[in-house]
Protein backbone atom coordinates (compact mmCIF):
# COMPACT_ATOMS: atom_id res chain seq x y z
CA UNK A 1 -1.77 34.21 -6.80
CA UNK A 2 -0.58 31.96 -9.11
CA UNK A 3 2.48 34.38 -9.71
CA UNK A 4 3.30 34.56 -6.18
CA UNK A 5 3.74 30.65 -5.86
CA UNK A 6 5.87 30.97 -8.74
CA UNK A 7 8.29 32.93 -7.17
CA UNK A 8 8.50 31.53 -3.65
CA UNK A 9 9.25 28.20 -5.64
CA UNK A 10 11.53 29.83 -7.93
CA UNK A 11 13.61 31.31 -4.41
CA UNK A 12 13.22 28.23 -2.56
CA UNK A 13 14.64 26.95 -4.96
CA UNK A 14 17.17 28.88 -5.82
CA UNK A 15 18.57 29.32 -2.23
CA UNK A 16 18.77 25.42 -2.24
CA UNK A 17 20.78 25.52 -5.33
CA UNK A 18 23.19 28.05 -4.24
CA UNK A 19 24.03 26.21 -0.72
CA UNK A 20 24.77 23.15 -2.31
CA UNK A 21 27.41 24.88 -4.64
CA UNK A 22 30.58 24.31 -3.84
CA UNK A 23 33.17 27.22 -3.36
CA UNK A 24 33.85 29.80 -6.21
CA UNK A 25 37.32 30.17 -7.53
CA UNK A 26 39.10 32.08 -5.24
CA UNK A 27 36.07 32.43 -2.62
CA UNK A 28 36.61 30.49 0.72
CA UNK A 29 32.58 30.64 1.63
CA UNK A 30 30.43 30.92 -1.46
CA UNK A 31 26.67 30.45 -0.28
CA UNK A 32 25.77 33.91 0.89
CA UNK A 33 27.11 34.74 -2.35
CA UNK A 34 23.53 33.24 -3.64
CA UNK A 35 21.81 35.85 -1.12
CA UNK A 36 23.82 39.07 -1.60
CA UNK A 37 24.69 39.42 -5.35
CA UNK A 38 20.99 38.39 -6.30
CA UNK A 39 19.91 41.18 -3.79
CA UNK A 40 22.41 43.48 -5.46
CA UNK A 41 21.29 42.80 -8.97
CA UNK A 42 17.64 43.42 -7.93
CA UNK A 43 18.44 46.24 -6.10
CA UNK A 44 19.47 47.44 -9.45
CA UNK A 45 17.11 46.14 -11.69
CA UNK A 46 14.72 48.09 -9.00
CA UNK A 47 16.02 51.79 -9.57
CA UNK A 48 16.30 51.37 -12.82
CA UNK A 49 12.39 50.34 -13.14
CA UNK A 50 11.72 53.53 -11.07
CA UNK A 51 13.71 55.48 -13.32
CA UNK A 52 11.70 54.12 -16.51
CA UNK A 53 8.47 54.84 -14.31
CA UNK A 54 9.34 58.25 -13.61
CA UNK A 55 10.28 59.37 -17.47
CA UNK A 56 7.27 57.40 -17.96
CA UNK A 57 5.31 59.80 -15.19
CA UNK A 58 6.46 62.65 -17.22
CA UNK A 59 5.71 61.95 -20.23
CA UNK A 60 1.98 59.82 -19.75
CA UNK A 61 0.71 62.22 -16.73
CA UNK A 62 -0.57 59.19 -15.11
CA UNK A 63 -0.32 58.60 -11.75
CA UNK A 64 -0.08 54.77 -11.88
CA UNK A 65 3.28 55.36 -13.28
CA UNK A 66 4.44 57.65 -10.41
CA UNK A 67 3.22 55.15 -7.58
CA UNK A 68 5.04 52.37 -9.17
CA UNK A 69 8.48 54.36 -9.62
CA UNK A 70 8.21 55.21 -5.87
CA UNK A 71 7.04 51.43 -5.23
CA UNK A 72 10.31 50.23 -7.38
CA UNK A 73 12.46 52.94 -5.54
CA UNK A 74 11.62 51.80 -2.13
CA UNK A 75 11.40 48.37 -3.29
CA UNK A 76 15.39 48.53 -3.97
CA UNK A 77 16.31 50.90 -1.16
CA UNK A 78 15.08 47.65 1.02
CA UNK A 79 16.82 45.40 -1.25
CA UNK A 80 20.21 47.45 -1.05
CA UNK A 81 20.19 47.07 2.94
CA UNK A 82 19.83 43.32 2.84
CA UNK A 83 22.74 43.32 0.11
CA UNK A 84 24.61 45.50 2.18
CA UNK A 85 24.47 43.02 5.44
CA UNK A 86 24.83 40.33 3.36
CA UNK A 87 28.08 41.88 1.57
CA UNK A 88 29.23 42.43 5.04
CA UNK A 89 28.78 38.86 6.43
CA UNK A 90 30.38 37.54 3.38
CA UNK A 91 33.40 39.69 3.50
CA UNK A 92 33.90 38.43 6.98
CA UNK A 93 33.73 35.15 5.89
CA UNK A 94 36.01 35.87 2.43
CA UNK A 95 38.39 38.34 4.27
CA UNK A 96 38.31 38.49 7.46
CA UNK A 97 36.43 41.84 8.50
CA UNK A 98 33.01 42.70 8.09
CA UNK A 99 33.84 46.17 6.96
CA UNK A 100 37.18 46.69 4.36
CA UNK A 101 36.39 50.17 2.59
CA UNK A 102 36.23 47.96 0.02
CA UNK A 103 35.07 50.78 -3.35
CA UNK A 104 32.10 48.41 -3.88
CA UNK A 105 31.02 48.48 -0.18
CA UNK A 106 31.59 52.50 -0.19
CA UNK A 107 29.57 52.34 -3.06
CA UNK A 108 26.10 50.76 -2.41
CA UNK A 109 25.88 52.67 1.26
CA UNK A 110 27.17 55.73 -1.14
CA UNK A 111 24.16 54.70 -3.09
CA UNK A 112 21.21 53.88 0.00
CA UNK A 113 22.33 57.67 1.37
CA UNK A 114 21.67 59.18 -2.27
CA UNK A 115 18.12 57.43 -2.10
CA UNK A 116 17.47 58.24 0.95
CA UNK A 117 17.58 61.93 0.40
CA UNK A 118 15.86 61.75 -2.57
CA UNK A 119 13.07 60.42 -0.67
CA UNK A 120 13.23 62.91 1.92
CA UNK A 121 13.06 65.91 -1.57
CA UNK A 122 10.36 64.00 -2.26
CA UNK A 123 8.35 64.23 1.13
CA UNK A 124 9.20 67.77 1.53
CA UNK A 125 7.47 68.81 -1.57
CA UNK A 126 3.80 70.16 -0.76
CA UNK A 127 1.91 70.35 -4.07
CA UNK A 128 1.58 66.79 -4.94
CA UNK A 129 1.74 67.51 -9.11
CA UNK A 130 5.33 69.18 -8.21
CA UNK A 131 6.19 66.54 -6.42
CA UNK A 132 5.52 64.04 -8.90
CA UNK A 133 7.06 65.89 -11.08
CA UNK A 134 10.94 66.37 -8.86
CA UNK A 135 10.57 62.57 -8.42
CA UNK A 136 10.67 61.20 -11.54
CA UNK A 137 13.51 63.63 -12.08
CA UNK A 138 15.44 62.48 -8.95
CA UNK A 139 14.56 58.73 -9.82
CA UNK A 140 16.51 59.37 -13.12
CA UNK A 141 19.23 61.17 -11.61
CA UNK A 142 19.57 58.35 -9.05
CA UNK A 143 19.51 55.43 -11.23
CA UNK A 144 22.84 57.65 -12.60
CA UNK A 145 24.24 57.53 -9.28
CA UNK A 146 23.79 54.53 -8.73
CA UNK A 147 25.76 53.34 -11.65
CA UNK A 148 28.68 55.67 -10.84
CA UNK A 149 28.54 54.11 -7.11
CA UNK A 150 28.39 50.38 -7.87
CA UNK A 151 29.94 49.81 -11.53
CA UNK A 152 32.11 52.55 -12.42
CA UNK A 153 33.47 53.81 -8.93
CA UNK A 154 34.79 50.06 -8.30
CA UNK A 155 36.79 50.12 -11.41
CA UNK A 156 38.25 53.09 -10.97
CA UNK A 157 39.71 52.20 -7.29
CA UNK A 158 40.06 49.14 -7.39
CA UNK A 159 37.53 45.97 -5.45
CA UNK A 160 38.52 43.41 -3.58
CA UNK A 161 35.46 42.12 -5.19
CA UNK A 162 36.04 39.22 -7.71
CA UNK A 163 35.65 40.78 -11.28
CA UNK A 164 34.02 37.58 -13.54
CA UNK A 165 32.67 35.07 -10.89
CA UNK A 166 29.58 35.26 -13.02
CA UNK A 167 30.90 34.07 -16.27
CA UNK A 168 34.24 32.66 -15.66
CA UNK A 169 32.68 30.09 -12.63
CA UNK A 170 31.60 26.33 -13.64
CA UNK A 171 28.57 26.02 -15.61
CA UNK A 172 26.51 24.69 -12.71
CA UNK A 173 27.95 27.48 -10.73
CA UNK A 174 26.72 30.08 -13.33
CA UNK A 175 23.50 28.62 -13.27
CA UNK A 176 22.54 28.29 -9.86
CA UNK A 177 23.61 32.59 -9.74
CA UNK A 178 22.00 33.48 -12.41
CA UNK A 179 19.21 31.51 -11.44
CA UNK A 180 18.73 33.40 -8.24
CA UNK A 181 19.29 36.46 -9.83
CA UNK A 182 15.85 36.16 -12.05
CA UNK A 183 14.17 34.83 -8.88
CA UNK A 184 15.14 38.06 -6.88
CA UNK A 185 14.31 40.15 -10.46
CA UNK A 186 10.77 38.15 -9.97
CA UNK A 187 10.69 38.95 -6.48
CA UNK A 188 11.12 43.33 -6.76
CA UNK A 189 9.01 43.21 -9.64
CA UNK A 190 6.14 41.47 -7.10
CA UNK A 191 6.99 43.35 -4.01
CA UNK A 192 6.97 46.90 -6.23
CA UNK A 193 3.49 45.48 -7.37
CA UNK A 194 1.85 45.35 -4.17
CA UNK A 195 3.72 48.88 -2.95
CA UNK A 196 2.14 50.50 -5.84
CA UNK A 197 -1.28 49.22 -5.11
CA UNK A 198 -0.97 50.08 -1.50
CA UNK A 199 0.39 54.23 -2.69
CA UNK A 200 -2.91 54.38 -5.20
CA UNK A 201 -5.43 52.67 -2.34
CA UNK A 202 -3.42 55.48 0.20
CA UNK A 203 -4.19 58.28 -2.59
CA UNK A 204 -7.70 57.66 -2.91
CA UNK A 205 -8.18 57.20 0.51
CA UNK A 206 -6.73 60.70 0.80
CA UNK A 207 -9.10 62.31 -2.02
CA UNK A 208 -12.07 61.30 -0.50
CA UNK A 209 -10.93 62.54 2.96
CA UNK A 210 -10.04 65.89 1.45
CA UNK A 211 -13.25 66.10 -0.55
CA UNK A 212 -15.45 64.84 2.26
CA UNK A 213 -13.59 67.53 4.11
CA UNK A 214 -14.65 70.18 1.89
């Protein structure tokens, strides 16, 4: 509980900050800036937590570990779609379209599509230990992707994107990001919390049907 309060005051808070900024250099509208590279960075921070949950998985055997990769999966599938309509409205704002093929945009839709077959691998698997199992390798394989999509693919074509805005901007500019960053970190870490609880309540719920059944 106590948690939870934390980190709606932490985002109020941080939203506040980031709409009273004034405009980055070379940025003509900053403030959904404050929305959609925090979502970004947790979408992320996200994979990569399901990736370290599903070499986790394989190496433990324990089935907390593959309900909270899947939790941390989903959790930044969700949190790639709100950066992606965020992204949008911002380059509409920044450069006049809502869509520019801009590498960075290809990527993170490039990314959402790799994710979302993974989690239709996953589904389609019928033994539940194998499908553990092809998880936690696709989580790993994805969190690869989704480097290659949003970090390396940009620099090798080129982004419209600015390159430094988070270490080149004013101090208080720098601060109010990054501090909305960590709130949105906060925030996955939460969200995947209560997913994974939800998958293990869903698993037992499904044991005791199937031995009831029996």
């Amino acid at each position: 509980m106590i948690f939870n309060v934390i980190v709606g005051i932490w985002i109020t808070l941080g939203l506040t900050l980031g709409f009273a900024m004034p405009p980055a250099e070379n940025l003509v509208a900053t403030p959904l800036a404050f929305l959609h590279v925090p979502m970004a960075f947790g979408m992320e921070m996200a994979l990569f937590g399901a990736a370290i949950y599903g070499g986790l998985w394989l190496k433990r055997r324990r089935s907390g570990d593959d309900a909270m990769s899947l939790a941390l999966a989903e959790t930044g599938f969700v949190f790639g779609i709100i950066a992606t309509i965020t992204g949008s409205l911002w380059a509409k704002l920044n450069w006049g379209a809502y869509w520019n093929w801009d590498p960075q945009q290809t990527g993170i839709v490039a990314t959402l599509l790799t994710y979302a077959a993974l989690f239709a691998l996953r589904s389609a698997a019928e033994d539940e230990e194998k499908s553990r199992d092809l998880w936690a390798v696709y989580a790993i394989f994805g969190f690869i992707a989704a480097i290659f999509w949003t970090f390396i693919f940009r620099r090798l074509m080129g982004s419209l994107h600015p390159e430094k805005t988070t270490v080149t901007s004013s101090g208080i500019f720098k601060f109010a990001l990054w501090f909305n960053i960590l709130g949105y970190t906060l925030l996955v870490v939460r969200i995947a919390q209560v997913r994974a609880r939800l998958e293990r309540a869903a698993r037992r719920l499904k044991e005791i049907t199937w031995n009831n059944s029996i």
